[in-house]
N, C-alpha and C. Protein backbone atom coordinates (compact mmCIF):
# COMPACT_ATOMS: atom_id res chain seq x y z
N UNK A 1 4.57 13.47 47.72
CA UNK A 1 5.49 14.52 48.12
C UNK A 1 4.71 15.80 48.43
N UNK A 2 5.11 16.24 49.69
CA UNK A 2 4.48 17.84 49.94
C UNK A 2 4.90 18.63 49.23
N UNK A 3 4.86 19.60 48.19
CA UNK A 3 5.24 20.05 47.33
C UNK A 3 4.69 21.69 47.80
N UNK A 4 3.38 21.72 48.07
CA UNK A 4 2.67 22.88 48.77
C UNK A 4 2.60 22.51 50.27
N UNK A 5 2.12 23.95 51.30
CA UNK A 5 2.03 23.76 52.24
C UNK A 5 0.70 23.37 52.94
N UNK A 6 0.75 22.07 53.58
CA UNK A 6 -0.69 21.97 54.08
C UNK A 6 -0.75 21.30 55.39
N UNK A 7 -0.52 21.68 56.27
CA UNK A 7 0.01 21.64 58.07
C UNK A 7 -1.62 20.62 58.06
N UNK A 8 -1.24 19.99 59.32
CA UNK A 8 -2.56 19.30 59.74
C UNK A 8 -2.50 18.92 61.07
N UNK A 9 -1.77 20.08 61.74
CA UNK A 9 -1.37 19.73 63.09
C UNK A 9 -0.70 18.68 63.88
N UNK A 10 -0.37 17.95 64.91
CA UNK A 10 -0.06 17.37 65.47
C UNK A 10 -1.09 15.83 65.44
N UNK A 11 -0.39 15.13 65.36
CA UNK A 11 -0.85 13.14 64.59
C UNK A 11 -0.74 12.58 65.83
N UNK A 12 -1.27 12.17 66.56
CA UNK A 12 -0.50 10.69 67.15
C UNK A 12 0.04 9.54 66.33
N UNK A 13 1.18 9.28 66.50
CA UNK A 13 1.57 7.96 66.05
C UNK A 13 2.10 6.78 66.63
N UNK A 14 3.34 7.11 67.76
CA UNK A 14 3.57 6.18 68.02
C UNK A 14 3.52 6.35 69.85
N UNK A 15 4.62 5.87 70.69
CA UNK A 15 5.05 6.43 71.84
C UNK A 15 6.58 6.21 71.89
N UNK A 16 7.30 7.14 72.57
CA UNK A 16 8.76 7.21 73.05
C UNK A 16 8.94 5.74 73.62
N UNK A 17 10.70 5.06 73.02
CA UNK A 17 11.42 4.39 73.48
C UNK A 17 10.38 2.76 73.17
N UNK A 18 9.67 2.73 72.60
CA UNK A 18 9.10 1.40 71.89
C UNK A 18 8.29 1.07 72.76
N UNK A 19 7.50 1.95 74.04
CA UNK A 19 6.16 1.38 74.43
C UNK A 19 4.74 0.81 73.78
N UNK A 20 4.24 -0.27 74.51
CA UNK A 20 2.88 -0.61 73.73
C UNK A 20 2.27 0.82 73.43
N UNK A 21 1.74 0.72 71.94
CA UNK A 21 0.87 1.67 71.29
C UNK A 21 -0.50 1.28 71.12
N UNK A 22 -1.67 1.93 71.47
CA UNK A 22 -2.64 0.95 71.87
C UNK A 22 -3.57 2.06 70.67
N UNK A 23 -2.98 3.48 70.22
CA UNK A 23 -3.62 4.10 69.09
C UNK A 23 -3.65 5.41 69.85
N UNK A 24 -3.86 5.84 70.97
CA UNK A 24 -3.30 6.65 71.90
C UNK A 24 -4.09 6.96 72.28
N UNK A 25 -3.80 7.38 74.12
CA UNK A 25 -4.91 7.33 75.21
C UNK A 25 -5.38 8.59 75.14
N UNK A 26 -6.66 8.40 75.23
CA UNK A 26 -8.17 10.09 75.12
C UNK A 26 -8.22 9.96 76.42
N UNK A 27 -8.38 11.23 76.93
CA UNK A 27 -9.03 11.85 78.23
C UNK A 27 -10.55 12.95 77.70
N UNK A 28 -11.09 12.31 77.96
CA UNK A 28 -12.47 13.21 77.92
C UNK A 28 -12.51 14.41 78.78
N UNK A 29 -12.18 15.64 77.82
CA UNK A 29 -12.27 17.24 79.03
C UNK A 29 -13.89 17.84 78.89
N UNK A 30 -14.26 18.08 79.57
CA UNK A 30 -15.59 18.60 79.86
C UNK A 30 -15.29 20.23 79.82
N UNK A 31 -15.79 20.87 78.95
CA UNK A 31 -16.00 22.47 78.39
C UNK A 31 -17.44 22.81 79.22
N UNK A 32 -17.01 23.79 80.47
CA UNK A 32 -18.21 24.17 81.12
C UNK A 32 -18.28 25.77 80.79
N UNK A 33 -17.43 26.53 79.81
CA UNK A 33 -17.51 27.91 79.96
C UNK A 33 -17.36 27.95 78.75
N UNK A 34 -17.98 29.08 77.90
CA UNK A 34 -17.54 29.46 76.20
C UNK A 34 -16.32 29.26 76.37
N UNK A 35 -16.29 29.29 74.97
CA UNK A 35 -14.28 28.80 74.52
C UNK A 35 -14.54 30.40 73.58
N UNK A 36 -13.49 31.24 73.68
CA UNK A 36 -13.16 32.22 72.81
C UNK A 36 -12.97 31.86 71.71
N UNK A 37 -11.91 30.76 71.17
CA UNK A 37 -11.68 30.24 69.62
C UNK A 37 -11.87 28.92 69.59
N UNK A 38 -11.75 28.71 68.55
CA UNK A 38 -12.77 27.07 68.18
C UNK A 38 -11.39 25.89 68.56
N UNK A 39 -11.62 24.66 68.54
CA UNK A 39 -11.07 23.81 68.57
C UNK A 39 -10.98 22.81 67.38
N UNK A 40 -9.58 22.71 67.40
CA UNK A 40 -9.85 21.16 65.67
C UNK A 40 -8.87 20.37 66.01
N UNK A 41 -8.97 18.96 65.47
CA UNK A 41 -7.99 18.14 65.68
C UNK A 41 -6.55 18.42 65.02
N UNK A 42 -5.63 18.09 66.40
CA UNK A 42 -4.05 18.49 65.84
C UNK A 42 -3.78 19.82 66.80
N UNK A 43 -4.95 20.25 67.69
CA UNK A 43 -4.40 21.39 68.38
C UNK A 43 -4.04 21.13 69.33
N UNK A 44 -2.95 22.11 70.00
CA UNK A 44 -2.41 21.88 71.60
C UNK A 44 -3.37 22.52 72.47
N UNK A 45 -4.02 21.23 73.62
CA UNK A 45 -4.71 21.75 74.81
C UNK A 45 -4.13 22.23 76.08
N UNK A 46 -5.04 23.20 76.61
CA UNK A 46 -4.11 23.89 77.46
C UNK A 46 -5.34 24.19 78.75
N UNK A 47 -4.84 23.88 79.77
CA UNK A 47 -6.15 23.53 80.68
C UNK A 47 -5.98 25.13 81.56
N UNK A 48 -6.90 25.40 81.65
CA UNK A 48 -7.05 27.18 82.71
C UNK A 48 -7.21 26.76 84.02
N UNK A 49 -6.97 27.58 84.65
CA UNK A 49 -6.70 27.65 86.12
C UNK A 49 -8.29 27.61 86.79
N UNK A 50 -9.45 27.14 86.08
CA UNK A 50 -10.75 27.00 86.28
C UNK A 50 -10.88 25.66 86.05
N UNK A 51 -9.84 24.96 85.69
CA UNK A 51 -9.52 23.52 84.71
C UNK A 51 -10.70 23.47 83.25
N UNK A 52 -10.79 23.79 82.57
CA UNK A 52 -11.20 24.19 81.39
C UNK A 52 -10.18 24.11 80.29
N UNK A 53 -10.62 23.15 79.33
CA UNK A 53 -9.52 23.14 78.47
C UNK A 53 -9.94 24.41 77.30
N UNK A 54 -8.52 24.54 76.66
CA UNK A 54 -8.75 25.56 75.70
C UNK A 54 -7.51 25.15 74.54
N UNK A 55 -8.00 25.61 73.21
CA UNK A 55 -7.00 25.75 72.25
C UNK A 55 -6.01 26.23 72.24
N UNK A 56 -4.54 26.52 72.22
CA UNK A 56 -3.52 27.06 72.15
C UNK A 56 -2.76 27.89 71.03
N UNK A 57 -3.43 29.23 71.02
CA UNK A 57 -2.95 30.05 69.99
C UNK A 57 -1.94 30.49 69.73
N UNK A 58 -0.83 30.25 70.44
CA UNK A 58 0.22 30.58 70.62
C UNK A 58 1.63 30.10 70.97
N UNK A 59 2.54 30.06 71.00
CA UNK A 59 3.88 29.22 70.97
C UNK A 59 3.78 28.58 72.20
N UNK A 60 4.13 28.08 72.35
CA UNK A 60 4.16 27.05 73.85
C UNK A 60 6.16 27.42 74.11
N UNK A 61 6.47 27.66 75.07
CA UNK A 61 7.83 27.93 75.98
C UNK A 61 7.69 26.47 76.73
N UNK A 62 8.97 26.12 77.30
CA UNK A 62 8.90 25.05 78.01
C UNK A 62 9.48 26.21 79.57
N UNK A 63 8.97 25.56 81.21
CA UNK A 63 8.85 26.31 82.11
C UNK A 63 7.78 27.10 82.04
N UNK A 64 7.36 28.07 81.34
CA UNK A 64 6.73 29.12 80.72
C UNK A 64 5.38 28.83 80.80
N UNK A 65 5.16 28.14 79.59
CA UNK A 65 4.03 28.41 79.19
C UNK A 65 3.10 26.44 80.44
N UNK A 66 2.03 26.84 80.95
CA UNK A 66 1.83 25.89 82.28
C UNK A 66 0.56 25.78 81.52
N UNK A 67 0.05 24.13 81.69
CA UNK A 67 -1.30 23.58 81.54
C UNK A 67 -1.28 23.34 80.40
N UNK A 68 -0.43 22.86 79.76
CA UNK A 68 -0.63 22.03 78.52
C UNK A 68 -0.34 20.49 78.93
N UNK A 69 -1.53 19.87 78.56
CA UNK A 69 -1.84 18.89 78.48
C UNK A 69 -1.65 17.75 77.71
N UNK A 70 -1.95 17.80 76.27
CA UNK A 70 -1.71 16.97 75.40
C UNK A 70 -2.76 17.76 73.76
N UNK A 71 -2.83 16.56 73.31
CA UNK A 71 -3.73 17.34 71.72
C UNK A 71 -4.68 16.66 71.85
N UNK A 72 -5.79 17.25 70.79
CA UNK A 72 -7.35 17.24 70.72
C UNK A 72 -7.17 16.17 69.56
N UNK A 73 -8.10 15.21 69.71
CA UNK A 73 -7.86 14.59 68.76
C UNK A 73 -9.27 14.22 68.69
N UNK A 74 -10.03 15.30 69.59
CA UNK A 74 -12.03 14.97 68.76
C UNK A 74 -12.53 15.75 69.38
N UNK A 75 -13.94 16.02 69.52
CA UNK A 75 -15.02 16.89 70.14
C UNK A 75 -16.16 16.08 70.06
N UNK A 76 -16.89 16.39 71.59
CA UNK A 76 -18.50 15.77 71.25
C UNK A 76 -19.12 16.60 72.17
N UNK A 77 -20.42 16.75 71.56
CA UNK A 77 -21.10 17.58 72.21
C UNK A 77 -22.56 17.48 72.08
N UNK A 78 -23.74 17.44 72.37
CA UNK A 78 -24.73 18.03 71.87
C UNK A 78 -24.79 18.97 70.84
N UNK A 79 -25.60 18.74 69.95
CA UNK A 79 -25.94 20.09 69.00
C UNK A 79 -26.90 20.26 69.28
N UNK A 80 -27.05 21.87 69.12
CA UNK A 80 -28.37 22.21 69.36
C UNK A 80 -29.49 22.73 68.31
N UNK A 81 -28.99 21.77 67.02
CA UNK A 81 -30.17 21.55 66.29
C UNK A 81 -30.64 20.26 66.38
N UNK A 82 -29.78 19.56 66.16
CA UNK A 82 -29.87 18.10 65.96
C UNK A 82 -30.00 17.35 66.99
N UNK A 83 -30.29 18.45 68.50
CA UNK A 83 -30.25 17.37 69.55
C UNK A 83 -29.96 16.02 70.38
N UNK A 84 -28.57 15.80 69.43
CA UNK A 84 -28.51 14.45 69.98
C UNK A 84 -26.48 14.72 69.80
N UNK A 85 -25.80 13.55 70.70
CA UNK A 85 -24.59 13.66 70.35
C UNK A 85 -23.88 13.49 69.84
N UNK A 86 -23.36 14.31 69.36
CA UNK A 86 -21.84 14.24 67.76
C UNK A 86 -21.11 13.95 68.52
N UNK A 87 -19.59 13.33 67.91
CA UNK A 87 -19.10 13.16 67.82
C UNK A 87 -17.92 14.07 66.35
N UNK A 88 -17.06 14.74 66.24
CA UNK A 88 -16.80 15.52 65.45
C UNK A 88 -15.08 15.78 65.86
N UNK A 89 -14.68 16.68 64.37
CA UNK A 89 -13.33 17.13 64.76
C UNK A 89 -13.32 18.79 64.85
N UNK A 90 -14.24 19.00 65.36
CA UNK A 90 -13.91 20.60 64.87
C UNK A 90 -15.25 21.08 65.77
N UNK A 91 -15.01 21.92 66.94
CA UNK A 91 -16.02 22.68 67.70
C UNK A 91 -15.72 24.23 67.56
N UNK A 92 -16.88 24.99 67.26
CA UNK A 92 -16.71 26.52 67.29
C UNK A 92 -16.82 27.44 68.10
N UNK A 93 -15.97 28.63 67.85
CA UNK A 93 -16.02 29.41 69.29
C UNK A 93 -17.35 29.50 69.94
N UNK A 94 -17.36 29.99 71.18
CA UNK A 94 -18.73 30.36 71.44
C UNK A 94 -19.66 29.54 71.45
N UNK A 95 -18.95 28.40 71.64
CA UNK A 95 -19.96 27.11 71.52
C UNK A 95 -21.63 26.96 72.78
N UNK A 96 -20.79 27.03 73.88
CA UNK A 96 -21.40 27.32 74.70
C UNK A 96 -22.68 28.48 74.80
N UNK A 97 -22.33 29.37 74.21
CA UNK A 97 -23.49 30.37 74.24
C UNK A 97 -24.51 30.28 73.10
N UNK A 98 -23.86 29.36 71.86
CA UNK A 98 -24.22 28.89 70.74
C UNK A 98 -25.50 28.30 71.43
N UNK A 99 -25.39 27.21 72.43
CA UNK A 99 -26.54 26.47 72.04
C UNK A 99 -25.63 25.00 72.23
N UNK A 100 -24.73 24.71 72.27
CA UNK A 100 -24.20 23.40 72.82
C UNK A 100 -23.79 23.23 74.11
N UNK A 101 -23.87 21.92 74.19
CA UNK A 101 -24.30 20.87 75.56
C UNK A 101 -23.66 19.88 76.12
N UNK A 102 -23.26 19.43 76.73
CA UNK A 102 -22.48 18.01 77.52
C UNK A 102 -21.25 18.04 76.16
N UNK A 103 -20.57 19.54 76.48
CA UNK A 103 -19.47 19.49 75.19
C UNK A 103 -17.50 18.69 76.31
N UNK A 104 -17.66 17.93 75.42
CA UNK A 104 -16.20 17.70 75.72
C UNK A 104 -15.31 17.91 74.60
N UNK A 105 -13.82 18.00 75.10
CA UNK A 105 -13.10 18.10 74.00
C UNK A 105 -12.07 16.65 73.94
N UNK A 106 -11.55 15.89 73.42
CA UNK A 106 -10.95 14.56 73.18
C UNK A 106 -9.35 15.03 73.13
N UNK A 107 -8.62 14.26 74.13
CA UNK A 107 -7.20 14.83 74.16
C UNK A 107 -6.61 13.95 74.32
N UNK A 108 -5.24 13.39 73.59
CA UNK A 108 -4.30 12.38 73.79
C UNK A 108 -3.54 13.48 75.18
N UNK A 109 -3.28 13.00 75.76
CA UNK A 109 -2.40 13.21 76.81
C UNK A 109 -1.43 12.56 77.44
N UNK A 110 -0.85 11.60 77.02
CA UNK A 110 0.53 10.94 77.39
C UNK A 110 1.47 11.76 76.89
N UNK A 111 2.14 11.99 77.57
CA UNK A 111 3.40 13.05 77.48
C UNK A 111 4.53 12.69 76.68
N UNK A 112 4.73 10.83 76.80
CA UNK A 112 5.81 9.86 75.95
C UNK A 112 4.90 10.07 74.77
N UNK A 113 4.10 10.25 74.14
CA UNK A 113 3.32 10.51 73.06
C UNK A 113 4.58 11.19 71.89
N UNK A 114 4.80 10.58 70.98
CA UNK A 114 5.07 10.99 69.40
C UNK A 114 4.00 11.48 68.50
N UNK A 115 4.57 12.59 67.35
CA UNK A 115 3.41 13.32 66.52
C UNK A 115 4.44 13.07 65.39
N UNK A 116 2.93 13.25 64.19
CA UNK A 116 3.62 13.93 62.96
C UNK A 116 3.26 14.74 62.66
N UNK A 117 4.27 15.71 62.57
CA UNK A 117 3.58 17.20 62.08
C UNK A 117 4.34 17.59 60.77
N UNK A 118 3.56 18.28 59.77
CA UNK A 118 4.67 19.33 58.86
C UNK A 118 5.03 20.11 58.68
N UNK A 119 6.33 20.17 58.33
CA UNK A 119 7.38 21.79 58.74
C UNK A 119 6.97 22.40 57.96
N UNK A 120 7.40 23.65 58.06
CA UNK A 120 7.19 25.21 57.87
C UNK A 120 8.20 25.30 56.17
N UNK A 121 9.26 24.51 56.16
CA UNK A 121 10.04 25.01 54.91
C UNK A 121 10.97 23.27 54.92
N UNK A 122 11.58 23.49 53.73
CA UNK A 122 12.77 22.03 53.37
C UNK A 122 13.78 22.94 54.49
N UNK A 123 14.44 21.17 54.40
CA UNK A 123 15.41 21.49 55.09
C UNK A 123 16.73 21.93 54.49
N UNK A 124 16.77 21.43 53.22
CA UNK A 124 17.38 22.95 52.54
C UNK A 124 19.28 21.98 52.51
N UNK A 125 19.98 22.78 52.89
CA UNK A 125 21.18 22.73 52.96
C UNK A 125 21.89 22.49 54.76
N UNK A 126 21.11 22.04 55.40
CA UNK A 126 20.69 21.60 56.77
C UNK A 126 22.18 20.66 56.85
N UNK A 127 23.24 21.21 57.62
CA UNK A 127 24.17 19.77 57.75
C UNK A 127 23.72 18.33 58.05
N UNK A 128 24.56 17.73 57.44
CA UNK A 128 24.17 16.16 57.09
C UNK A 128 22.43 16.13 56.86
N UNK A 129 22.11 16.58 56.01
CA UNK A 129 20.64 16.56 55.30
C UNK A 129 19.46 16.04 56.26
N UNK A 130 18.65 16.02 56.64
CA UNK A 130 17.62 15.55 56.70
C UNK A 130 17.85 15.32 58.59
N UNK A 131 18.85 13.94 58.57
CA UNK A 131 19.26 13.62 59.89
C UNK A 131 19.73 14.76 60.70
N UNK A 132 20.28 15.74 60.26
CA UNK A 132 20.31 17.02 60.88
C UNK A 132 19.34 17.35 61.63
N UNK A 133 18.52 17.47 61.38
CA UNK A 133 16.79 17.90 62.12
C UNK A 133 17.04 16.84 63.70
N UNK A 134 17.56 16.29 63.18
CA UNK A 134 16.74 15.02 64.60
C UNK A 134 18.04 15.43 65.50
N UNK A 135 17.30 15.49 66.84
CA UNK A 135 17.48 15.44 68.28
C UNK A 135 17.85 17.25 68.64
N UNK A 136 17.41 18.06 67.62
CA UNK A 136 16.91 19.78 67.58
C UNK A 136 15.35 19.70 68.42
N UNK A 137 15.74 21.08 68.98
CA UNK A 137 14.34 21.94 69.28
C UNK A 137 13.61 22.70 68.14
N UNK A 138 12.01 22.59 68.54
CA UNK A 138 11.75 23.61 67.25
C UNK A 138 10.13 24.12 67.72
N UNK A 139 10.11 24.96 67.64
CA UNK A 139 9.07 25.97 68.08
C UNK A 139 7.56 25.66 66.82
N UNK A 140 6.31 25.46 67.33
CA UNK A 140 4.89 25.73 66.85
C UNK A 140 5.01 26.37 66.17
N UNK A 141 4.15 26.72 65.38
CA UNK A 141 3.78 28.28 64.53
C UNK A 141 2.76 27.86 63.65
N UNK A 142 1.93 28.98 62.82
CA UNK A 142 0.86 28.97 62.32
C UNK A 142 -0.60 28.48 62.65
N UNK A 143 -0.85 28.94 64.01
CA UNK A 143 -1.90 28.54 64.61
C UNK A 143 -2.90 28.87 64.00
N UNK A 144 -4.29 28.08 63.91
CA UNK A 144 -5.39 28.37 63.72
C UNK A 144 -6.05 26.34 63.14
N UNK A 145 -6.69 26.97 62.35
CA UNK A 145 -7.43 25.38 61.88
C UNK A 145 -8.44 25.83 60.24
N UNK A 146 -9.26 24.73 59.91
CA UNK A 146 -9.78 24.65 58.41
C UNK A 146 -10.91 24.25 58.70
N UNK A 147 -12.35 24.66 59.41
CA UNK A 147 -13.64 24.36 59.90
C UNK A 147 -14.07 23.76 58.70
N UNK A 148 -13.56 23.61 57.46
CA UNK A 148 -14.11 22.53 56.64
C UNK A 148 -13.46 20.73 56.79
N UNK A 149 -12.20 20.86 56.98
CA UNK A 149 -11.81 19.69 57.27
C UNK A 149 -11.83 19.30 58.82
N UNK A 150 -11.98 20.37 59.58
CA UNK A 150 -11.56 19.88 61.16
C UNK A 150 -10.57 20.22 62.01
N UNK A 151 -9.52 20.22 60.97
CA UNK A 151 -7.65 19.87 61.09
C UNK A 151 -7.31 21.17 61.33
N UNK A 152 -6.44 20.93 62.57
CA UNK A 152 -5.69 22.19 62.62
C UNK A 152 -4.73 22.19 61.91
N UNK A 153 -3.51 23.98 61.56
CA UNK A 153 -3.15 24.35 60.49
C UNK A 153 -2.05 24.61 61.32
N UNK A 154 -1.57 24.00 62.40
CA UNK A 154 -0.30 24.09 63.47
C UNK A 154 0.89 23.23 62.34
N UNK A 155 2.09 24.22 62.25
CA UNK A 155 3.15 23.37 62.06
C UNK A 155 4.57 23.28 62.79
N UNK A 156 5.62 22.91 62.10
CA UNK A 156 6.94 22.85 62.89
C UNK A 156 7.78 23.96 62.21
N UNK A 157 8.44 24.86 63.18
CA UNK A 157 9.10 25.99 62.22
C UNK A 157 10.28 25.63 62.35
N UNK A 158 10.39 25.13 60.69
CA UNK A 158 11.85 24.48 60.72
C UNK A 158 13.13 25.92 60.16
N UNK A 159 12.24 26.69 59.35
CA UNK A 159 13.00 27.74 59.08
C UNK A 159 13.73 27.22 57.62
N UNK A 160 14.28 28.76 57.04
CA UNK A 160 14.85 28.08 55.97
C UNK A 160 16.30 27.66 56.12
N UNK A 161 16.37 26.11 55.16
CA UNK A 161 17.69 25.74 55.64
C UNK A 161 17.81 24.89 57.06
N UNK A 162 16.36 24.79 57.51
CA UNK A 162 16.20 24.43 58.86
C UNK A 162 17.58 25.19 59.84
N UNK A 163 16.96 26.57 59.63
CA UNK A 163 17.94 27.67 60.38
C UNK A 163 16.89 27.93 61.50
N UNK A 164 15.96 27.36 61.59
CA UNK A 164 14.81 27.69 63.06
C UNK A 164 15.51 26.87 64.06
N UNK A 165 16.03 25.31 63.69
CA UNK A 165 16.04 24.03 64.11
C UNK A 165 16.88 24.69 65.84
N UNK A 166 17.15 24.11 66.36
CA UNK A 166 18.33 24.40 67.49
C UNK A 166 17.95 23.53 68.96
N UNK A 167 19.31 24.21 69.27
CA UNK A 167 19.29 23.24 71.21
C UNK A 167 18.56 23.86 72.10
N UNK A 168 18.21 25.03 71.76
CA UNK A 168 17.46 26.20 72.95
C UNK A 168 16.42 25.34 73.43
N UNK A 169 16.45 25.29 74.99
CA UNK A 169 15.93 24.80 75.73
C UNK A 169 14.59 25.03 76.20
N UNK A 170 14.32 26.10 75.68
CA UNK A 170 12.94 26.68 75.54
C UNK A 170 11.74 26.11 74.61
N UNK A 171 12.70 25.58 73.25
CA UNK A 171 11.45 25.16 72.46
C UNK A 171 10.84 24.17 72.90
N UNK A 172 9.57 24.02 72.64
CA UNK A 172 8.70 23.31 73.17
C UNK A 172 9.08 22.15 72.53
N UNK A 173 9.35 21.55 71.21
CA UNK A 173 9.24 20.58 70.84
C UNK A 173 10.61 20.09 70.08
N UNK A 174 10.85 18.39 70.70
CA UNK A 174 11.86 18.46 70.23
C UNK A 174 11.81 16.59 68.57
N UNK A 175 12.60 17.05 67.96
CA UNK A 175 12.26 16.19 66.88
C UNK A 175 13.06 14.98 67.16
N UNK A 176 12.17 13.81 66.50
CA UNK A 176 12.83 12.59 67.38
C UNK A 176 13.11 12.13 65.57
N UNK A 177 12.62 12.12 64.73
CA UNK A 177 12.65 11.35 63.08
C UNK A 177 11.99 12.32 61.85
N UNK A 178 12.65 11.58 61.16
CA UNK A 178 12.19 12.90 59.98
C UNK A 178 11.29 10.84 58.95
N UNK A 179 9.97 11.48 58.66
CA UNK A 179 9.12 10.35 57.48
C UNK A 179 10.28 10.61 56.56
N UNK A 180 10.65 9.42 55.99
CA UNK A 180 11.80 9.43 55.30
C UNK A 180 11.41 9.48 53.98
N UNK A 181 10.16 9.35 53.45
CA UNK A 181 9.79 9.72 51.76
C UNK A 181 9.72 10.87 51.76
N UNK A 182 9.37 11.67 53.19
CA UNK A 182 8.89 13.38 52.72
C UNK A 182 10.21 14.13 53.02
N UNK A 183 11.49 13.65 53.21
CA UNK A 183 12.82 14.13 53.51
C UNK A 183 13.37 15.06 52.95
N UNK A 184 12.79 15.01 51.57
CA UNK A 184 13.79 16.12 50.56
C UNK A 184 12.72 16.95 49.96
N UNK A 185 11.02 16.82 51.04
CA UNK A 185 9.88 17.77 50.25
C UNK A 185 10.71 19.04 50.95
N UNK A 186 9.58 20.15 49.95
CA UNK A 186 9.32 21.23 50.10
C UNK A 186 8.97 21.55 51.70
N UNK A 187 7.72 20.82 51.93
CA UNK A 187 7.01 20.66 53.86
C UNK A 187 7.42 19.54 53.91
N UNK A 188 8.39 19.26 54.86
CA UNK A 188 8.52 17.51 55.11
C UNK A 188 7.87 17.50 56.23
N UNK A 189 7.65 16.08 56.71
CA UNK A 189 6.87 15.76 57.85
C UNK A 189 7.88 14.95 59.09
N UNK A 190 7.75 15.71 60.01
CA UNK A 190 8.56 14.93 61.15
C UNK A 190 7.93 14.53 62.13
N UNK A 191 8.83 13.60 63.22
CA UNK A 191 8.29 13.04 63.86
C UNK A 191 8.39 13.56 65.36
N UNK A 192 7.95 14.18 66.47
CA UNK A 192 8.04 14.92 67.40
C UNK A 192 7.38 14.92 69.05
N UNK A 193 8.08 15.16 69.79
CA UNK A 193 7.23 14.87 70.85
C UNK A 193 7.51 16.32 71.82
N UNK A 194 6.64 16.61 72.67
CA UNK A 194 6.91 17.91 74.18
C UNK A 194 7.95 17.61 74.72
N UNK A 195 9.23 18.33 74.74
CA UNK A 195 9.81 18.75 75.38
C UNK A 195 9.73 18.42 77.38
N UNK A 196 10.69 18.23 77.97
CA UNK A 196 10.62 18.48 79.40
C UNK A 196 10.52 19.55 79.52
N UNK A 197 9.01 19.31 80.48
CA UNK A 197 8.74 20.84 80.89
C UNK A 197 7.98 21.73 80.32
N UNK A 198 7.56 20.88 79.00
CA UNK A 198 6.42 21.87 78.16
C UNK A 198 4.91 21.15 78.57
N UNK A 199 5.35 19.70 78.94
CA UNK A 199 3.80 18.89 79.24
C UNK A 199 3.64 19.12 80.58
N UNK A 200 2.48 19.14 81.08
CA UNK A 200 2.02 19.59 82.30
C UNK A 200 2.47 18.33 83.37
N UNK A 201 2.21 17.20 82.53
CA UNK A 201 2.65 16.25 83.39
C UNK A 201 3.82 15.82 83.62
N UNK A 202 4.92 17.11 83.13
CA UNK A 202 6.04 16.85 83.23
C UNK A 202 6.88 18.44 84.05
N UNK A 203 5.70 18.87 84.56
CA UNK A 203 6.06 20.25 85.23
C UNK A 203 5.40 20.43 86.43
N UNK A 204 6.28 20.67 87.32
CA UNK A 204 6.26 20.62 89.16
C UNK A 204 5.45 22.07 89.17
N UNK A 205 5.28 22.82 87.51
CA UNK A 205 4.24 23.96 88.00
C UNK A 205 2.90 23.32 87.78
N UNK A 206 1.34 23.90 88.51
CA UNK A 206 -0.02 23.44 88.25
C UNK A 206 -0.19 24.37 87.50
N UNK A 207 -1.75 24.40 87.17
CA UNK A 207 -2.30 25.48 86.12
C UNK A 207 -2.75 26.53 87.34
């Protein structure tokens, strides 16, 4: 039981509507320019108008917010002590000027893609408990990551009472299942996928 809060970003788990799950498809992004903030697994990638992927510090809008891609789910790069290539969950800002090399960042990017992420608060007094949550919008929050574990520190803001939860068409993410042992935690963990219109490959805008 989550009892304390400990976000670990966005999971792959399964895919929408019972497609083959093969563990979920990586696109290798190639980082040719410093990255301002670091990258860890569980973060939302967001490709620049240079096509450069980058971490996503910030809420994702659906329409809005353009060039999100999918999540990081690794890093490899040269180090430039160890000269040879890692493989890793966690790259640091400034990598590039650091001293690293043939850096990519590892991104699930199927858009039918399912996550598990954990909410922000219980769901409290949420009509019809738990099942309430499912087929709501619900907005990111608590961006950043834990350069000791890797893991980003992204969760679902369920709000208290899951009073965040709603139909607004804006939130980026909408909840498809609630893990049914963590139902009545403190952080429960749900099950979630992008919104139309928040994945790039689901928006008639480019980066």
């Amino acid at each position: 039981m989550a009892s304390t809060s400990s976000p670990y970003g966005l999971k792959p788990v399964n895919l929408i509507g019972g497609q083959a799950f093969n563990g979920g498809v990586i696109r290798d992004i190639k980082l040719s320019t410093n990255n301002s903030g670091a990258f860890y697994v569980g973060d939302v990638i967001q490709l620049t108008s240079a096509g450069n992927p980058q971490a996503l510090s910030a809420t994702i809008t659906t329409g809005t917010t353009v060039g999100v891609i999918g999540v990081c789910v690794g890093v490899s790069y040269v180090d430039p002590n160890l000269k040879y290539q890692v493989f890793a969950q966690y790259l640091p800002a400034d990598a590039i000027t650091g001293g690293y090399t043939n850096v990519s960042i590892r991104v699930c990017d199927d858009p039918d893609q399912l996550y598990q992420i954990q909410g922000s608060a219980a769901f409290g007094s949420l009509t019809n408990g738990a099942n309430g949550a499912i087929g709501k919008n619900a907005a990111l929050g608590n961006f950043g990551g834990n350069a000791t574990t890797g893991l980003s520190t992204i969760n679902l803001v369920v709000g208290a009472n899951g009073g965040s939860l709603a139909n607004t068409a804006t939130l980026a993410m909408r909840v498809v299942d609630i893990v049914a042992e963590s139902a009545t935690d403190s952080y429960p963990d749900l099950i979630v996928k992008f919104n139309e219109g928040a994945h790039s490959y689901q928006s008639a805008t480019g980066v």
